[in-house]
Protein backbone atom coordinates (compact mmCIF):
# COMPACT_ATOMS: atom_id res chain seq x y z
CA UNK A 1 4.37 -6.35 -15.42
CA UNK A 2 6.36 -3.14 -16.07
CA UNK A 3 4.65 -0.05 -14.66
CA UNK A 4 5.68 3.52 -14.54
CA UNK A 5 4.41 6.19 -11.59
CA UNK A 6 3.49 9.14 -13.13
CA UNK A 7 3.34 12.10 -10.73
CA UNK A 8 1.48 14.99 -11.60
CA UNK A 9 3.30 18.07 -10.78
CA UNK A 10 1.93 20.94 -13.84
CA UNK A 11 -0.43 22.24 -11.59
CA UNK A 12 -0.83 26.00 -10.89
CA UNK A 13 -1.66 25.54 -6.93
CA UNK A 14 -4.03 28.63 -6.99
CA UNK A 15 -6.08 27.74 -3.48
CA UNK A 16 -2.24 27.75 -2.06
CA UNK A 17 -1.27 30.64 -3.61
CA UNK A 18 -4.54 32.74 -2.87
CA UNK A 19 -3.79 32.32 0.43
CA UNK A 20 0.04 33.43 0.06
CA UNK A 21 1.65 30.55 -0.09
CA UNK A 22 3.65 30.58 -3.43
CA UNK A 23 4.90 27.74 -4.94
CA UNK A 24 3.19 24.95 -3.17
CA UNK A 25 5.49 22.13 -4.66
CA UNK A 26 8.59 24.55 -3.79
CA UNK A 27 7.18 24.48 -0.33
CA UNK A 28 8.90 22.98 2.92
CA UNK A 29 8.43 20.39 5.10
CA UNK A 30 11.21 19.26 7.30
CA UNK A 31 13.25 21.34 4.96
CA UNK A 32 12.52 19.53 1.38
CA UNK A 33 10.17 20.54 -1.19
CA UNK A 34 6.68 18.67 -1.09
CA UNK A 35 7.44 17.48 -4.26
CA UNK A 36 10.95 16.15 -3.49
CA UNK A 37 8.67 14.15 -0.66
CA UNK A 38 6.84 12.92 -3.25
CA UNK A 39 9.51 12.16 -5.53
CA UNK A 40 11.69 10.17 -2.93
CA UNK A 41 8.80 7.58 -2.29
CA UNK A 42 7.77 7.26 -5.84
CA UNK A 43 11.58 6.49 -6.72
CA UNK A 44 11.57 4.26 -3.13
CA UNK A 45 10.04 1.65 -5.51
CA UNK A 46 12.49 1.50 -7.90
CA UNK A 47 9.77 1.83 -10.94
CA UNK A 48 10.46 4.53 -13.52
CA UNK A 49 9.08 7.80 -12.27
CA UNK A 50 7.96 10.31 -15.01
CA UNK A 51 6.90 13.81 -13.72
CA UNK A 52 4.42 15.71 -15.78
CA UNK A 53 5.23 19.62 -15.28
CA UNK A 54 4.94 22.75 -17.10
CA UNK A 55 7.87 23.37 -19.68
CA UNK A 56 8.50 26.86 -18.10
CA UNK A 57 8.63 25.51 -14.44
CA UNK A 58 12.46 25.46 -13.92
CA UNK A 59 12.02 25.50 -9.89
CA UNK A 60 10.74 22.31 -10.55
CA UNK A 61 12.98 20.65 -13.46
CA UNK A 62 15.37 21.46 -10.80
CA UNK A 63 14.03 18.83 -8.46
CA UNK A 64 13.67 16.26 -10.75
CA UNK A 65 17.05 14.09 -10.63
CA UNK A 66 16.43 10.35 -11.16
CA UNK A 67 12.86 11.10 -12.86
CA UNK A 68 12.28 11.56 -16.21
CA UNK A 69 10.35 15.02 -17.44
CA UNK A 70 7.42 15.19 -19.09
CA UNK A 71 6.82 18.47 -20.16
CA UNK A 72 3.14 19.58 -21.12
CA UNK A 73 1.23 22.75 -21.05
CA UNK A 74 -1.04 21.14 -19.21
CA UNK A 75 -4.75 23.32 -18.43
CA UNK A 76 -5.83 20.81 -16.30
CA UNK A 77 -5.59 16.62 -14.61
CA UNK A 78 -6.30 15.12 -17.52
CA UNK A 79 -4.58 16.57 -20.04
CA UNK A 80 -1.40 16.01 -17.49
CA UNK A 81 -2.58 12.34 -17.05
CA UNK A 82 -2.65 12.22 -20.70
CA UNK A 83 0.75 13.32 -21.59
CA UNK A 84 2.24 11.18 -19.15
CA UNK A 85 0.66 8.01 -20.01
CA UNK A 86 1.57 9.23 -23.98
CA UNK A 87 5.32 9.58 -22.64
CA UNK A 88 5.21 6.21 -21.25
CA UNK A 89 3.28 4.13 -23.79
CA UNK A 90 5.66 1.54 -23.80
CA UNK A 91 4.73 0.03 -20.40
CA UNK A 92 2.35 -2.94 -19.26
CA UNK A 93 0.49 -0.05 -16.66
CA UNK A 94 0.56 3.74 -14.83
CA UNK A 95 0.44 4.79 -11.49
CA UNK A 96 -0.87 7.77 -11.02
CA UNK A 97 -0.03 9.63 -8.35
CA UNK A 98 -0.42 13.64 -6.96
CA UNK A 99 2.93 15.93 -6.86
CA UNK A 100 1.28 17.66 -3.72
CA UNK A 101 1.23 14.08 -1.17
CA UNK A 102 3.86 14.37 0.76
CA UNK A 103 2.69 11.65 3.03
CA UNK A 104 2.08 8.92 0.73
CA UNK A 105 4.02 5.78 1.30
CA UNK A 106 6.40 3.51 -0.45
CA UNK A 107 4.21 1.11 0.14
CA UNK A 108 1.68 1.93 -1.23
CA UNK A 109 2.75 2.54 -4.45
CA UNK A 110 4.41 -0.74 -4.26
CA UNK A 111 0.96 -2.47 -2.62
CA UNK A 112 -0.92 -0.84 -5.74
CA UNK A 113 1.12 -1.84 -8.57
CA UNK A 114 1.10 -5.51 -6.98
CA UNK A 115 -2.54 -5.35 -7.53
CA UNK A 116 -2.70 -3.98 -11.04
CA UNK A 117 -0.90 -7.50 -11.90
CA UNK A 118 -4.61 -9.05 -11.64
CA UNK A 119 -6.74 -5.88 -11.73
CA UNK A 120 -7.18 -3.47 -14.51
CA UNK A 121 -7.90 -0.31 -12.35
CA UNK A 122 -6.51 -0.41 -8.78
CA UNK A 123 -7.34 2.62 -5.91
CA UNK A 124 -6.09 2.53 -2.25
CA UNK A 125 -9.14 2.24 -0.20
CA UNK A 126 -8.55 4.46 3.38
CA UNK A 127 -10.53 4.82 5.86
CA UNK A 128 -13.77 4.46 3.90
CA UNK A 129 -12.57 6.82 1.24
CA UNK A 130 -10.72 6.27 -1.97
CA UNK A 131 -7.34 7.90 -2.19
CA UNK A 132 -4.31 7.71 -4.67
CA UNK A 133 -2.29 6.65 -6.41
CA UNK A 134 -4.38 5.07 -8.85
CA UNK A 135 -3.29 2.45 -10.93
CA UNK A 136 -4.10 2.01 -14.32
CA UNK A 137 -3.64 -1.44 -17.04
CA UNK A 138 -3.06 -0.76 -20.44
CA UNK A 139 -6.15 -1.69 -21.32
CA UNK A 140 -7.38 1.54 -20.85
CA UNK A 141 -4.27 3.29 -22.86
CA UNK A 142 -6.55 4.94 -25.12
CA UNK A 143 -8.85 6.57 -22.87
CA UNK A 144 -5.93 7.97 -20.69
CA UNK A 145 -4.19 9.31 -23.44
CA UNK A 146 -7.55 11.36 -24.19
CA UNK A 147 -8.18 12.88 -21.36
CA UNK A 148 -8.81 16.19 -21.62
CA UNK A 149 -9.91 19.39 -18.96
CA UNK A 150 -9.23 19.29 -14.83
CA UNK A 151 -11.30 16.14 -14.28
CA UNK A 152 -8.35 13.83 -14.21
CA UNK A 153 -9.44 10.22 -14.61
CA UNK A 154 -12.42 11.00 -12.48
CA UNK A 155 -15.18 9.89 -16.08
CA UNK A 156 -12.97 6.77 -16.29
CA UNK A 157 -13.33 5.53 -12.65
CA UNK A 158 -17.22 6.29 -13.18
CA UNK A 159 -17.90 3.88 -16.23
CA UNK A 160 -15.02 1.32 -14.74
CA UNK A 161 -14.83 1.56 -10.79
CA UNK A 162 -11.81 0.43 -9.56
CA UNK A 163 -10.80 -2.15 -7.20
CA UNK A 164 -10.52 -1.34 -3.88
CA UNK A 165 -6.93 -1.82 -1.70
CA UNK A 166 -7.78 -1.08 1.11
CA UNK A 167 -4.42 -0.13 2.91
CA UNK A 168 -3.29 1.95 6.20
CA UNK A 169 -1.89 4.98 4.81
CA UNK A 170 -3.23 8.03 5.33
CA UNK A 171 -1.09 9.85 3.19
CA UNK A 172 -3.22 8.17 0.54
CA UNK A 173 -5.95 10.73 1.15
CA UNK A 174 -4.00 13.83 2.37
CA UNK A 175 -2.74 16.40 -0.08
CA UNK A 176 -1.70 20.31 0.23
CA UNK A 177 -4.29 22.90 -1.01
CA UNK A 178 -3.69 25.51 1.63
CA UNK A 179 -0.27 26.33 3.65
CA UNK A 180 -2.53 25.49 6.43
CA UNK A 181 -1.87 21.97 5.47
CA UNK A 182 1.45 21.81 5.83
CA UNK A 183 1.61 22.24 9.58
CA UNK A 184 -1.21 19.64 10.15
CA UNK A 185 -0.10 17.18 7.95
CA UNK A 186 -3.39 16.65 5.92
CA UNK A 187 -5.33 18.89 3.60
CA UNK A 188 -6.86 21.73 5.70
């Protein structure tokens, strides 16, 4: 099974920014953007990586070495989620995963996309709580790929619940909304 992570990076951050933090993606933790953080376990896996980001974003582009763009003038998740299943439509299943989770592990990509083999929707299970990335089949190409709004995939996993993995990661469940986050290591 051939699967492709998908990390949504088209974002426009505005809790981080409100609170004067910029650029959240641009932003540094042990001196590297969250996003190249992101980026460097995704491509850990040696899957294809496609980041979805805004065409205008060159900060960004900049990062992106070894990834394929997907560009999108995204409003929200799901149309993001949509244009970068669209720009991988050739493979066997999607991992969808946040440009703002720094933490997340290797592994876990790798520990989701194992599942997906046998599962048609897969989501790391942590600490009681569902995080990302979420793994998708192609089974459910066409309802990706018409996503629309900020939602993200959030209808989908309502009318087909995903399987469980539950894993030890807690960079599964901790993204960056405020600059506050940064220094704890989870979202603030």
């Amino acid at each position: 099974m051939k699967c492709a992570i998908l990390v949504m990076a088209a974002g426009f951050g505005r809790r981080f920014r409100e609170q004067g933090g910029g650029q959240k993606l641009l932003a540094k933790i042990r001196g590297l953007p969250i996003l190249s953080h992101s980026l460097n376990q995704a491509l850990a896996t040696g899957a294809d990586v496609f980041v979805v980001t805004q065409p205008e974003d060159r900060a960004i582009h900049s990062l992106l070495s070894g990834c394929q763009p997907v560009y999108c003038q995204s409003r929200g998740l799901g149309e993001s989620i949509a244009a970068g299943v669209h720009a991988a439509a050739t493979y066997d299943g999607w991992i969808v995963a946040l440009g703002d989770m720094p933490w997340l592990k290797t592994s876990s990509y790798l520990a989701v996309m194992d599942a997906l083999r046998s599962e048609q929707v897969v989501r790391p299970w942590v600490n009681n709580q569902p995080g990302h990335p979420v793994g998708f089949s192609k089974f459910f190409y066409s309802q990706l790929v018409a996503l629309e709004h900020d939602e993200g995939a959030r209808s989908l996993l309502t009318t087909h619940p995903a399987t469980l993995l539950p894993l030890d990661d807690p960079g599964c469940l901790s993204d960056v909304d405020y600059p506050a986050s940064l220094a704890s290591g989870r979202n603030a």
